[in-house]
Protein backbone atom coordinates (compact mmCIF):
# COMPACT_ATOMS: atom_id res chain seq x y z
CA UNK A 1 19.62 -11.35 -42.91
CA UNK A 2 16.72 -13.13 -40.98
CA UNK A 3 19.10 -13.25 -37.63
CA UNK A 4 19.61 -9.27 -38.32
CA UNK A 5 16.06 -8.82 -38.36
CA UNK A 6 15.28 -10.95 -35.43
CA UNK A 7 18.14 -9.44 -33.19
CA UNK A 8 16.81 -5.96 -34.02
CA UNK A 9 13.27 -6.91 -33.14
CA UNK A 10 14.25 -8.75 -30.30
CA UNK A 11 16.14 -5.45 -29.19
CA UNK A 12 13.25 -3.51 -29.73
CA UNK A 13 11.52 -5.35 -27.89
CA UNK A 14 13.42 -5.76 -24.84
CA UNK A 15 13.60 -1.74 -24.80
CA UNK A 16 10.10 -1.68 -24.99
CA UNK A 17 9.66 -3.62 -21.91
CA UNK A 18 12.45 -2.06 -20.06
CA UNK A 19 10.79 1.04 -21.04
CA UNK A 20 7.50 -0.06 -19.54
CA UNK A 21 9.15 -1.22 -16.17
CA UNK A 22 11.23 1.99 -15.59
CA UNK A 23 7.87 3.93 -15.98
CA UNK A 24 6.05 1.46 -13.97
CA UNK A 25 8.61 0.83 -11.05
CA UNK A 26 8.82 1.82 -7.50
CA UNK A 27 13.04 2.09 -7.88
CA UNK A 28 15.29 4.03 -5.93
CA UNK A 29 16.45 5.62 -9.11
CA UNK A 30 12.69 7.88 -8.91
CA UNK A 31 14.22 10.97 -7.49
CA UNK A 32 11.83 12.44 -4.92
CA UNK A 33 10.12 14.93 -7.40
CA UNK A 34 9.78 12.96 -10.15
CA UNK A 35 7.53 10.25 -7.98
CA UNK A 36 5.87 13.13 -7.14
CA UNK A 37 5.43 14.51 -10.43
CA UNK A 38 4.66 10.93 -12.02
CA UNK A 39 1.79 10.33 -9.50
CA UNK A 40 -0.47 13.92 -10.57
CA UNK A 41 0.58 13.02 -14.08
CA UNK A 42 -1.46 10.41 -13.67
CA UNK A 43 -4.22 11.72 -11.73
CA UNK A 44 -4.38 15.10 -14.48
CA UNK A 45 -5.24 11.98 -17.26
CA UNK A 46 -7.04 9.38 -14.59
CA UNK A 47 -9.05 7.33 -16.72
CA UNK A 48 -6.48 6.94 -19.58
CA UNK A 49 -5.76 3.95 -20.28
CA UNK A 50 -8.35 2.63 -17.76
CA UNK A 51 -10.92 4.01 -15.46
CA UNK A 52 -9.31 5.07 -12.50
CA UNK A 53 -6.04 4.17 -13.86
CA UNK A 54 -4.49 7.55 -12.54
CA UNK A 55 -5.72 6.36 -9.02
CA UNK A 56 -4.21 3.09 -9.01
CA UNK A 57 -1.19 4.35 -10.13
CA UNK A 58 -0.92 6.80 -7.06
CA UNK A 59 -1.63 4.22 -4.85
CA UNK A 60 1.33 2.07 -6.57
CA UNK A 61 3.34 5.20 -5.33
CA UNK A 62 2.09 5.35 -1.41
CA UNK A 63 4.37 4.15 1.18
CA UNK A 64 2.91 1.06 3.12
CA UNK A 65 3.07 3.42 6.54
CA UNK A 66 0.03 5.64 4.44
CA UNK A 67 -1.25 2.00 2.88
CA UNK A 68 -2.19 0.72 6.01
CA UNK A 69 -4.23 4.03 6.63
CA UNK A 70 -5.66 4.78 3.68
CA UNK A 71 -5.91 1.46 2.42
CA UNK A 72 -7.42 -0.91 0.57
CA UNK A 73 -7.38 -0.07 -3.04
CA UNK A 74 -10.97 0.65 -2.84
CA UNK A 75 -10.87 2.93 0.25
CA UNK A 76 -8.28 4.78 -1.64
CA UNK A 77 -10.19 5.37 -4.41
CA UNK A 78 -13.25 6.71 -2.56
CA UNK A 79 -10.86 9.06 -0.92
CA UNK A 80 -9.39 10.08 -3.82
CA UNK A 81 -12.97 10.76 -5.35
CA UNK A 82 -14.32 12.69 -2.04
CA UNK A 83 -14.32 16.53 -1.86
CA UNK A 84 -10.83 16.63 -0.14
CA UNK A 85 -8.75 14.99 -3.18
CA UNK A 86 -11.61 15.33 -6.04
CA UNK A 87 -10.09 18.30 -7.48
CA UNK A 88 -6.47 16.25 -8.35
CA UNK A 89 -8.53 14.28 -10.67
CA UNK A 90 -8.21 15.66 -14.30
CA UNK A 91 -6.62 18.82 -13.50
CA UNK A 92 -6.22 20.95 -16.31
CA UNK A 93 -2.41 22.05 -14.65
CA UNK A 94 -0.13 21.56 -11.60
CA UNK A 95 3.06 23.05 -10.50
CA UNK A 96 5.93 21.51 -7.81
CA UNK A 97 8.15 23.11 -5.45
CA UNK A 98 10.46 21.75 -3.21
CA UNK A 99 10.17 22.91 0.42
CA UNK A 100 12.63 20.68 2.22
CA UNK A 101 14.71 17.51 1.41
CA UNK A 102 17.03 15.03 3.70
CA UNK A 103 17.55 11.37 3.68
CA UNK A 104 14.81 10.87 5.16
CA UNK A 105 11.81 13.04 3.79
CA UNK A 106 11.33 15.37 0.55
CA UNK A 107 8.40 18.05 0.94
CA UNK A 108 6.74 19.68 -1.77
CA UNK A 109 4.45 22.23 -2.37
CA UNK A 110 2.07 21.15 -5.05
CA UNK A 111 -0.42 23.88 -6.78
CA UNK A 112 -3.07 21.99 -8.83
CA UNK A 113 -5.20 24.15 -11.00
CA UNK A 114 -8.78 22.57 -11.68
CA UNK A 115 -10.58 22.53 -15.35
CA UNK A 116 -13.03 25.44 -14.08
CA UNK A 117 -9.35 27.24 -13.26
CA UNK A 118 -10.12 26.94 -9.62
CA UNK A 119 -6.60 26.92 -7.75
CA UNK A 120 -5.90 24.43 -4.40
CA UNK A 121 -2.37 24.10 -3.14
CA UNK A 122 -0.80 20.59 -1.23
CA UNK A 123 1.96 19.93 1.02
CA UNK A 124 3.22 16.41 -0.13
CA UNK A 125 5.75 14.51 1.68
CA UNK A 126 7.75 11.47 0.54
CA UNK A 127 9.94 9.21 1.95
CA UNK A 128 12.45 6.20 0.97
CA UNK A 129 10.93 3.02 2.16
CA UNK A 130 13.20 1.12 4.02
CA UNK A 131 13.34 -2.76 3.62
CA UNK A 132 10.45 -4.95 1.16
CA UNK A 133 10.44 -5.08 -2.13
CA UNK A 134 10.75 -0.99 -2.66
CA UNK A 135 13.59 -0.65 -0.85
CA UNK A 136 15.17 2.58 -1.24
CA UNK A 137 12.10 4.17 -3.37
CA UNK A 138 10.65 7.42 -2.91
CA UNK A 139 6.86 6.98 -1.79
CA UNK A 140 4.24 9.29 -0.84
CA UNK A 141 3.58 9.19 3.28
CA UNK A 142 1.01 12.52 3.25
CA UNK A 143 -0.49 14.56 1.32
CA UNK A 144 -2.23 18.00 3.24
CA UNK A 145 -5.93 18.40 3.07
CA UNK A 146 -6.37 20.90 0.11
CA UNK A 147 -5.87 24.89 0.72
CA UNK A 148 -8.32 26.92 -2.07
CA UNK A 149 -6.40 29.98 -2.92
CA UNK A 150 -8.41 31.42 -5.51
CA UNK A 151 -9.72 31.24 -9.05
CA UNK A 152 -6.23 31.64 -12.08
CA UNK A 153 -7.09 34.73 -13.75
């Protein structure tokens, strides 16, 4: 009974972790919206678990090519938190739309709507990286300066 109890825990436990890692990874298996989507999930709830823990996971997501630009971590975040990206931080609601998708690139339009119901829309581009350690995963390369479009009525 004990080694029934222990295999199920153990099971549970593994799932847990594999779990974890599957939300966590950079993996080719991220189709091209959903590292989009997963990256302003996080930035909607950015300070859950951790400050800035929306941020960081964003950055997880960006390709090295944008890395070395808008890099390091701490750059990122600054940029993040200045008036061009600001508004991606606790949004109250975002939308996706695919614009255009080939091997090599996946374009989306992103409409984030703010807490005060203020409305900005994105063009955000990802890309497989090729080679490294996230080989063959989706990452962000741009993301547009913001375009206000109004206040949701």
């Amino acid at each position: 009974m004990r080694a029934v109890i222990f295999m199920i825990v153990a099971a549970v436990a593994v799932m847990n972790d594999l779990t974890a890692r599957a939300s966590n990874s950079m993996s080719p298996m991220i189709s091209p919206g959903a590292a989009v989507h997963i990256q302003l999930q996080a930035l909607q709830n950015n300070d859950f678990p951790s400050p800035n823990s929306g941020i960081r996971k964003a950055w997880a997501f960006a390709h090295p090519d944008n890395k070395r630009v808008t890099g390091p971590l701490l750059k990122f975040i600054a940029m993040i938190k200045g008036p061009g990206y600001a508004m991606l931080l606790n949004h109250r609601h975002h939308d996706i739309q695919l614009l255009e998708q080939n091997a090599s690139i996946a374009v989306f339009a992103v409409r984030v709507t703010t807490n005060d119901g203020l409305v900005y829309l994105y063009q955000w581009q990802v890309a497989p990286v090729i080679g490294g350690e996230n080989d063959g995963a989706w990452l962000t390369i741009s993301v547009s300066p913001p375009t206000p479009v109004g206040k949701e009525t």
